[in-house]
C-alpha atoms as a PDB file:
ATOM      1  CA  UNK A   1       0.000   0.000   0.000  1.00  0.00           C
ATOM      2  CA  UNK A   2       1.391   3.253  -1.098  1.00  0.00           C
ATOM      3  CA  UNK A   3       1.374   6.355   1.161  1.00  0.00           C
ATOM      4  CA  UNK A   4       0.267   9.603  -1.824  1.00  0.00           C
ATOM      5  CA  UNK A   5       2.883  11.018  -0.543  1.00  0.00           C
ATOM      6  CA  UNK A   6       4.221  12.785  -4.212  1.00  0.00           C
ATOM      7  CA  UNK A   7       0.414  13.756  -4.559  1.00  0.00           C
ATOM      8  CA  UNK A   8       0.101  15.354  -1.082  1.00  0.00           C
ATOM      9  CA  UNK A   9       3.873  16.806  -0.904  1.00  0.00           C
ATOM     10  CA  UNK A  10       3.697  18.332  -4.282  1.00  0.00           C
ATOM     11  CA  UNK A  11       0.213  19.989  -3.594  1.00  0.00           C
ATOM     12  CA  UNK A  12       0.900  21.435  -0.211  1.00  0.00           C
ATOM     13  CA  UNK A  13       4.610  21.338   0.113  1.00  0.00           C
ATOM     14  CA  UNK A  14       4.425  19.082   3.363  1.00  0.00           C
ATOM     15  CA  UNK A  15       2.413  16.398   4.931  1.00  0.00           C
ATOM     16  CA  UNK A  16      -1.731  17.711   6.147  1.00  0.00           C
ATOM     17  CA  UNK A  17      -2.258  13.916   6.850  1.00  0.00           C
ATOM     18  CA  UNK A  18      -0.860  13.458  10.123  1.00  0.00           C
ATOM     19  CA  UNK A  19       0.566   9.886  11.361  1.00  0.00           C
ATOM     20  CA  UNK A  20      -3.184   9.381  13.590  1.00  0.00           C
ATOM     21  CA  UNK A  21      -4.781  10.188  10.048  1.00  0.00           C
ATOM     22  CA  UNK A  22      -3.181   8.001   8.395  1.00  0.00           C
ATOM     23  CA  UNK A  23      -3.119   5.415  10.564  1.00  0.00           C
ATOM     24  CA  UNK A  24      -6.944   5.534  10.354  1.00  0.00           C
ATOM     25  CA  UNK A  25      -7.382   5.520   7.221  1.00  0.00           C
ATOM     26  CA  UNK A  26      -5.208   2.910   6.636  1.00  0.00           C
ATOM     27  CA  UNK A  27      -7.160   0.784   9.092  1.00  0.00           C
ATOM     28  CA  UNK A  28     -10.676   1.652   7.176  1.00  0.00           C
ATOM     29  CA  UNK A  29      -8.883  -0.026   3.501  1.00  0.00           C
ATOM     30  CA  UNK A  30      -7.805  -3.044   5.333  1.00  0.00           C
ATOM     31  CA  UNK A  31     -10.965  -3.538   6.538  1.00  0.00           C
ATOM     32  CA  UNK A  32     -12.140  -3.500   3.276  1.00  0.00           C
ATOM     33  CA  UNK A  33      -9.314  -4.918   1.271  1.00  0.00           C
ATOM     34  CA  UNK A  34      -7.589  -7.117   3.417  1.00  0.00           C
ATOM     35  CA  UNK A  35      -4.358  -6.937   4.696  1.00  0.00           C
ATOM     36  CA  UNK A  36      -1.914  -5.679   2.314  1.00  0.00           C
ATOM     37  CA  UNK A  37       2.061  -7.591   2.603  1.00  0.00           C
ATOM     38  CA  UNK A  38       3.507  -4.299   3.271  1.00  0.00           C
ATOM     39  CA  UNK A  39       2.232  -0.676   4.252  1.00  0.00           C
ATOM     40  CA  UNK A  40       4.487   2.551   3.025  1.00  0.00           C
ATOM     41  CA  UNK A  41       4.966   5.185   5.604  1.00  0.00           C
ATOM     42  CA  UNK A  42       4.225   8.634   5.044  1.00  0.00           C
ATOM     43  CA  UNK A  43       7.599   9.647   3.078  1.00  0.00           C
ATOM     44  CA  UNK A  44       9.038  12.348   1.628  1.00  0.00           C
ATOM     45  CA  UNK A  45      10.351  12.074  -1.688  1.00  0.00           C
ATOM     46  CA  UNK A  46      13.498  13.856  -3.050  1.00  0.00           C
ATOM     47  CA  UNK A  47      13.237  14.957  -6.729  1.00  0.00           C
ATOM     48  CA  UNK A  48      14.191  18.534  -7.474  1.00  0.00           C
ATOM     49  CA  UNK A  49      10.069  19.835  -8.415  1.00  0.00           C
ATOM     50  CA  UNK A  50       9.232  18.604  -4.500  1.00  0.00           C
ATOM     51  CA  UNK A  51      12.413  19.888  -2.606  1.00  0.00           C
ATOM     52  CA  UNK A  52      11.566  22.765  -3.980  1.00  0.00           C
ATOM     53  CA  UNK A  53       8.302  22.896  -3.378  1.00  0.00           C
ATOM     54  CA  UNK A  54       9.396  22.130   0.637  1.00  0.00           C
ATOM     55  CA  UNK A  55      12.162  24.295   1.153  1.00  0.00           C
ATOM     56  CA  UNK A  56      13.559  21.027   2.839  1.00  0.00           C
ATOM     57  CA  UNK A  57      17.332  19.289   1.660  1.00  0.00           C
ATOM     58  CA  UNK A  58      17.494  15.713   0.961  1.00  0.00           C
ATOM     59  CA  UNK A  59      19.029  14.854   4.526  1.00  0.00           C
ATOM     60  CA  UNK A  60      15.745  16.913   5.928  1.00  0.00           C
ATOM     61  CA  UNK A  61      13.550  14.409   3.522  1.00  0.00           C
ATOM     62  CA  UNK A  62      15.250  11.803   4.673  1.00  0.00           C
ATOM     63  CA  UNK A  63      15.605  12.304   8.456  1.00  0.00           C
ATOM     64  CA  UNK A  64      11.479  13.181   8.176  1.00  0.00           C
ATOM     65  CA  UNK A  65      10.619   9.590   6.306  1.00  0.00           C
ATOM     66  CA  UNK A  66      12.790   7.758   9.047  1.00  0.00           C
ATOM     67  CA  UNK A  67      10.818   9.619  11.805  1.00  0.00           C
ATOM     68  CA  UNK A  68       7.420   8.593  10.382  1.00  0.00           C
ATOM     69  CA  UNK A  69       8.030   5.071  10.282  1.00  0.00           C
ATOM     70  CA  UNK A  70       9.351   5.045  13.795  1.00  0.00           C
ATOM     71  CA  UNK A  71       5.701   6.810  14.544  1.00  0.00           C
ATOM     72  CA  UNK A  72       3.816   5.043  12.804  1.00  0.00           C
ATOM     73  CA  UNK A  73       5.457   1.659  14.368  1.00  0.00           C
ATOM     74  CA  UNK A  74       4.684   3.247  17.765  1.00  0.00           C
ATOM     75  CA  UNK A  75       1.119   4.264  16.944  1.00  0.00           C
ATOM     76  CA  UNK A  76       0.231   0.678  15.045  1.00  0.00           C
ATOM     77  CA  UNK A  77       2.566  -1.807  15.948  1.00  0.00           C
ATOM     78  CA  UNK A  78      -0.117  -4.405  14.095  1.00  0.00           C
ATOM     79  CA  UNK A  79       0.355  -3.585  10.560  1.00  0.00           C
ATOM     80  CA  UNK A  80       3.384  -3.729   8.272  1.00  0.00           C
ATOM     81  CA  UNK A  81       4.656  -0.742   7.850  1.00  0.00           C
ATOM     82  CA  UNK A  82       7.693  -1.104   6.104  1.00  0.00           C
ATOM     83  CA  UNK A  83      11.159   1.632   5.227  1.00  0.00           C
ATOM     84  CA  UNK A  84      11.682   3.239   2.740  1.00  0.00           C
ATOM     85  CA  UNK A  85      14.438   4.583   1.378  1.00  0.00           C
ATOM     86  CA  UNK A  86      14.165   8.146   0.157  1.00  0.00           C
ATOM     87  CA  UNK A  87      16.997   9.974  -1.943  1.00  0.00           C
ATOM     88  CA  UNK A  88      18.586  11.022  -4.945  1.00  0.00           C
ATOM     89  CA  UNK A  89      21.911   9.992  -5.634  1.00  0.00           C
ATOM     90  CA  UNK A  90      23.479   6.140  -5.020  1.00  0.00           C
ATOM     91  CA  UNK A  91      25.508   8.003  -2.044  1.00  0.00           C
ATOM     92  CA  UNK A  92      21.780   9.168  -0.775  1.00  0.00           C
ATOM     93  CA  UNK A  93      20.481   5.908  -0.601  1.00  0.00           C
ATOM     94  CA  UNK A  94      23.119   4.359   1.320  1.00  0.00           C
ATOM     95  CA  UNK A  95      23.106   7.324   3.680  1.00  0.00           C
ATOM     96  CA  UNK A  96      19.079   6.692   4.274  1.00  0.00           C
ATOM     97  CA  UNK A  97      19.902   3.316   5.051  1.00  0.00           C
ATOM     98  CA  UNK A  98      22.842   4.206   7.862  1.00  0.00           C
ATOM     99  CA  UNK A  99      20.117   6.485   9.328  1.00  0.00           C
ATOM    100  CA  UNK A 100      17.441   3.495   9.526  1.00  0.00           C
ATOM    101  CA  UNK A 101      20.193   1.531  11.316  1.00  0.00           C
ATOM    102  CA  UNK A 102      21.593   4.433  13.547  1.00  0.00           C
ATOM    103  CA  UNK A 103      17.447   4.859  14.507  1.00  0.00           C
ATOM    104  CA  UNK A 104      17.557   1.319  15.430  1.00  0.00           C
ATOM    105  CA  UNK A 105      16.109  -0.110  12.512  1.00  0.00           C
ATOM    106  CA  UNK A 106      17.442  -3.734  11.205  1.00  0.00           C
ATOM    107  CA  UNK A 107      16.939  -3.412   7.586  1.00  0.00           C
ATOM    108  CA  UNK A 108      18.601  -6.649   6.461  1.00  0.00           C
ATOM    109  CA  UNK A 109      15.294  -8.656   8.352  1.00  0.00           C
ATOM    110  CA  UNK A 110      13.280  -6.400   7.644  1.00  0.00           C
ATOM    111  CA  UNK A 111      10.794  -8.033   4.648  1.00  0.00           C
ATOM    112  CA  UNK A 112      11.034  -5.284   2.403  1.00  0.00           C
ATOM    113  CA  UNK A 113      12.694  -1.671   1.521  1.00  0.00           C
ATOM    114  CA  UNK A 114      11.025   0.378  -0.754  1.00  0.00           C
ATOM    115  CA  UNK A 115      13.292   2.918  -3.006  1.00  0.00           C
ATOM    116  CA  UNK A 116      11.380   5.740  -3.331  1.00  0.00           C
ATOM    117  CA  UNK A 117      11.937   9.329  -6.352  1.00  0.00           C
ATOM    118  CA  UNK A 118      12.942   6.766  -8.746  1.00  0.00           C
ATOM    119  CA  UNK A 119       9.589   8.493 -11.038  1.00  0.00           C
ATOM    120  CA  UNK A 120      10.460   8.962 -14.751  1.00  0.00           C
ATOM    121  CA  UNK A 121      13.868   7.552 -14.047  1.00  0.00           C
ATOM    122  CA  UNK A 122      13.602   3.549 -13.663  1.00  0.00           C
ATOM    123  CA  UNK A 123      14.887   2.549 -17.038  1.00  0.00           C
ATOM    124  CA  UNK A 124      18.127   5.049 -16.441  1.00  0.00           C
ATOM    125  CA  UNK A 125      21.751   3.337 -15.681  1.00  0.00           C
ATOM    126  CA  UNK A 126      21.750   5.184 -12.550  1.00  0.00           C
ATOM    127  CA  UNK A 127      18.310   3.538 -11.000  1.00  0.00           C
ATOM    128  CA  UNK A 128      19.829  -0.249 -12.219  1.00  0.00           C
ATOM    129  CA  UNK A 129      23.139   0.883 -10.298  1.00  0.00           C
ATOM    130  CA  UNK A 130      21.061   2.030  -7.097  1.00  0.00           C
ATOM    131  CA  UNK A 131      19.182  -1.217  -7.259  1.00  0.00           C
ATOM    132  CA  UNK A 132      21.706  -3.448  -7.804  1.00  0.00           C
ATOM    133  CA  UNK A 133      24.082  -1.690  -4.818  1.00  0.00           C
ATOM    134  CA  UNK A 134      21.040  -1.965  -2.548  1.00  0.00           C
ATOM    135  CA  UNK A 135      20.499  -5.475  -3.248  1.00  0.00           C
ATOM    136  CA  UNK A 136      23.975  -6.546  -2.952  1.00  0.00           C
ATOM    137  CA  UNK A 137      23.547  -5.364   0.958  1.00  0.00           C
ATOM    138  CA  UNK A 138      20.557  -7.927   1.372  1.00  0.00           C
ATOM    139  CA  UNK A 139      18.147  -5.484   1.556  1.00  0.00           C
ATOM    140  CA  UNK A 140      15.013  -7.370   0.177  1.00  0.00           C
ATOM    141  CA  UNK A 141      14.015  -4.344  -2.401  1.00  0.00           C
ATOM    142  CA  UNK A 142      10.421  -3.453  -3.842  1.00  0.00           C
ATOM    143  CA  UNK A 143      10.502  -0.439  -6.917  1.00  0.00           C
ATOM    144  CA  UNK A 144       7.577   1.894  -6.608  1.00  0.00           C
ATOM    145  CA  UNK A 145       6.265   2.829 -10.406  1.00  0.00           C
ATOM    146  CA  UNK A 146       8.876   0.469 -12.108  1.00  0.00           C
ATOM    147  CA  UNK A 147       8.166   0.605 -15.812  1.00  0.00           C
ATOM    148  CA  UNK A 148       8.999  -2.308 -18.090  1.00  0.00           C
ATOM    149  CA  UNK A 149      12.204  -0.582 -19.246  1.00  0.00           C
ATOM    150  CA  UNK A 150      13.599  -0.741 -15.484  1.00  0.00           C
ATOM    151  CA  UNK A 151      12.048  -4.259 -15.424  1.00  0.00           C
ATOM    152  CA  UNK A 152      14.594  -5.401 -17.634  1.00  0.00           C
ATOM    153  CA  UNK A 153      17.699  -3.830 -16.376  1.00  0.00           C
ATOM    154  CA  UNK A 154      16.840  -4.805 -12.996  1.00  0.00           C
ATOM    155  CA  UNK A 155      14.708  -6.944 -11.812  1.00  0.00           C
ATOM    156  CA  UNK A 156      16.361  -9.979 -11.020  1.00  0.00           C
ATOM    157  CA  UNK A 157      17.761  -8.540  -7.765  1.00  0.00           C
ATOM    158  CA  UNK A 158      14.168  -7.207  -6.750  1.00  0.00           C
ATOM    159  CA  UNK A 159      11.456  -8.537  -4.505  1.00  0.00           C
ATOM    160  CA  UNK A 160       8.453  -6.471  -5.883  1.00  0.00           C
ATOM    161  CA  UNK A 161       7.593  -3.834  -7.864  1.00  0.00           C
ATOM    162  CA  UNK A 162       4.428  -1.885  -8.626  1.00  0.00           C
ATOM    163  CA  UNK A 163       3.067   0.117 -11.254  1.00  0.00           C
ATOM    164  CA  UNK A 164      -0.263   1.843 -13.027  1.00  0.00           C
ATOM    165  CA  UNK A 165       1.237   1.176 -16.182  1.00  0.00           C
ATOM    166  CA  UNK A 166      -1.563  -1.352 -16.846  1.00  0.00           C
ATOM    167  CA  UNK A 167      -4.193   1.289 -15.376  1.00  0.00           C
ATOM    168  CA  UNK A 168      -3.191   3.324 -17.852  1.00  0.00           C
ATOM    169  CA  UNK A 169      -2.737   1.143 -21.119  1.00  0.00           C
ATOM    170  CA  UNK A 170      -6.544  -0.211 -20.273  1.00  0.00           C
ATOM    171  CA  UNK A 171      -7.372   3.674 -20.600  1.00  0.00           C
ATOM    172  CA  UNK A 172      -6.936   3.405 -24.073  1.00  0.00           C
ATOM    173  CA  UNK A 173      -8.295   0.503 -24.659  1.00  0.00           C
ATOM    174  CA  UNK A 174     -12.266  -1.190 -24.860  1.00  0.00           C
ATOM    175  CA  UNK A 175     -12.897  -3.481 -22.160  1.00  0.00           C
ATOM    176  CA  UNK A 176     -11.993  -6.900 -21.980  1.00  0.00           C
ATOM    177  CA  UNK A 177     -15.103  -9.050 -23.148  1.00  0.00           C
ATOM    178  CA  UNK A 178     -17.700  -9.846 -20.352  1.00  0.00           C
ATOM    179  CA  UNK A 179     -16.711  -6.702 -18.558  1.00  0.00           C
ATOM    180  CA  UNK A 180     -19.187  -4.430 -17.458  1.00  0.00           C
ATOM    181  CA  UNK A 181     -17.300  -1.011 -16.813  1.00  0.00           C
ATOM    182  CA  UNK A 182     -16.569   1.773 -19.564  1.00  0.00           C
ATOM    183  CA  UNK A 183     -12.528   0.563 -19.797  1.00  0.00           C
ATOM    184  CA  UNK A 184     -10.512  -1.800 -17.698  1.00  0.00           C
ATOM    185  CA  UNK A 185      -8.196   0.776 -15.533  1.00  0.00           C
ATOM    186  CA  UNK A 186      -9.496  -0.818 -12.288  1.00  0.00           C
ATOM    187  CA  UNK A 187     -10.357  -4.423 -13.578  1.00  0.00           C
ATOM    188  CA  UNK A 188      -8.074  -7.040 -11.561  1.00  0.00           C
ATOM    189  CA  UNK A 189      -8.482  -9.245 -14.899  1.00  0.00           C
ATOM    190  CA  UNK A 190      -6.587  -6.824 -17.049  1.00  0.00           C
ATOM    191  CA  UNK A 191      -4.139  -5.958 -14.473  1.00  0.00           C
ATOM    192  CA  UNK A 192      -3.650  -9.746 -14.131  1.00  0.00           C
ATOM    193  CA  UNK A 193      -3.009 -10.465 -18.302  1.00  0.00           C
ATOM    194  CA  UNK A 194      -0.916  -7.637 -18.211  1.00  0.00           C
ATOM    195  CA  UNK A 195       0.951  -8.902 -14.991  1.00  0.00           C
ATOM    196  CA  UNK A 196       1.145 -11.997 -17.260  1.00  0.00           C
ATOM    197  CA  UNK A 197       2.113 -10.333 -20.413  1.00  0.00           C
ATOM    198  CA  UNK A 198       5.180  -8.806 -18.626  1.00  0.00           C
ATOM    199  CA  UNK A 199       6.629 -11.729 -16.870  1.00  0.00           C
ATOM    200  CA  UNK A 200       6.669 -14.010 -20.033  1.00  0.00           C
ATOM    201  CA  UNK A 201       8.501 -10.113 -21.920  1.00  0.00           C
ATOM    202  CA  UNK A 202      10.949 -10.608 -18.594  1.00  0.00           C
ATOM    203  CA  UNK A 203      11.872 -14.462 -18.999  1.00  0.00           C
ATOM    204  CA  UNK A 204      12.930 -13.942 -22.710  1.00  0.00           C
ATOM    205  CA  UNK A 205      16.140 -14.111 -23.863  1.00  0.00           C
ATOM    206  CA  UNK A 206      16.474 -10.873 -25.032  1.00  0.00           C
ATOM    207  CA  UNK A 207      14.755  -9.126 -22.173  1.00  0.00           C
ATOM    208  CA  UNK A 208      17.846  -7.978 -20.417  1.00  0.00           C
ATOM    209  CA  UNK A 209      18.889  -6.330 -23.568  1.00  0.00           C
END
């Protein structure tokens, strides 16, 4: 489960949900939904657009995201939330990670990291280098937003990823036959051929290319 955090920092420059907030509403789409593997705390991401819109510097963003989790741990010890790694640079990431560990924060068990302000940059040399660097700690990785083009440079060495890539291919598209809705962009059987449709790109030969 993702936090909104781009959505909320880039309208308003910082957080209006606070952790009780969140923690609420994160209760009421369980309760509907289930319980989701992992739960993103309420982060602060580090591309130029929202530091500026903040005011705040990276090691602000990323001492702020630590914080949270430790909150949000506090306030609901009972669901998963999980760190995430905020930053820019390779050198920021590792830095996030120290500060997770200097907070008291065992990374290498936790289940997952997330790798957060990797948006319109996940097919780059640079994200494949900050994936594979966090991986080779042991740090069980999940993408947020990977695109296929990241896919194939990297994701061997990841856990999970997510993306509304499929969301917004059915767009564009007629519905699947038998469905009732206008276009597929919340139908779990398109999201699921195009879950399939990716894997079998991944496995071939050339995918890594």
């Amino acid at each position: 489960m993702d936090s909104g955090g781009f959505t909320e920092l880039s309208m308003y420059g910082a957080w209006r949900t606070t952790p009780e907030e969140y923690v609420r509403e994160v209760r009421r789409i369980v309760a509907l939904t289930g319980m989701p593997e992992f739960i993103a705390p309420q982060d602060w991401m580090c591309e130029e657009v929202i530091l500026a819109k903040t005011g705040k510097t990276v090691s602000e963003h990323q001492d702020l995201t630590v914080q949270n989790l430790l909150e949000l741990r506090e306030l609901a010890p009972d669901l998963p939330f999980a760190p995430v790694l905020q930053g820019f640079t390779h050198w920021d990431y590792l830095e996030c990670a120290e500060r997770y560990v200097h907070a008291g924060v065992d990374i290498e068990a936790e289940p997952v990291i997330g790798v957060g302000t990797m948006c319109r940059r996940q097919g780059t040399v640079e994200a494949e280098v900050i994936m594979r660097s966090l991986s080779g700690l042991g740090l069980r990785v999940h993408a947020f937003g990977a695109k296929t083009t990241g896919l194939k440079r990297y994701a061997p060495v990841l856990t999970s990823s997510d993306s509304l890539a499929w969301s917004f291919n059915a767009r564009k598209n007629p519905p699947l036959p038998g469905c009732p809705h206008k276009n597929c962009s919340s139908c779990p059987r398109w999201a699921l051929r195009w879950r399939e449709r990716l894997l079998a790109s991944l496995n071939r030969p050339d995918a890594a290319a």
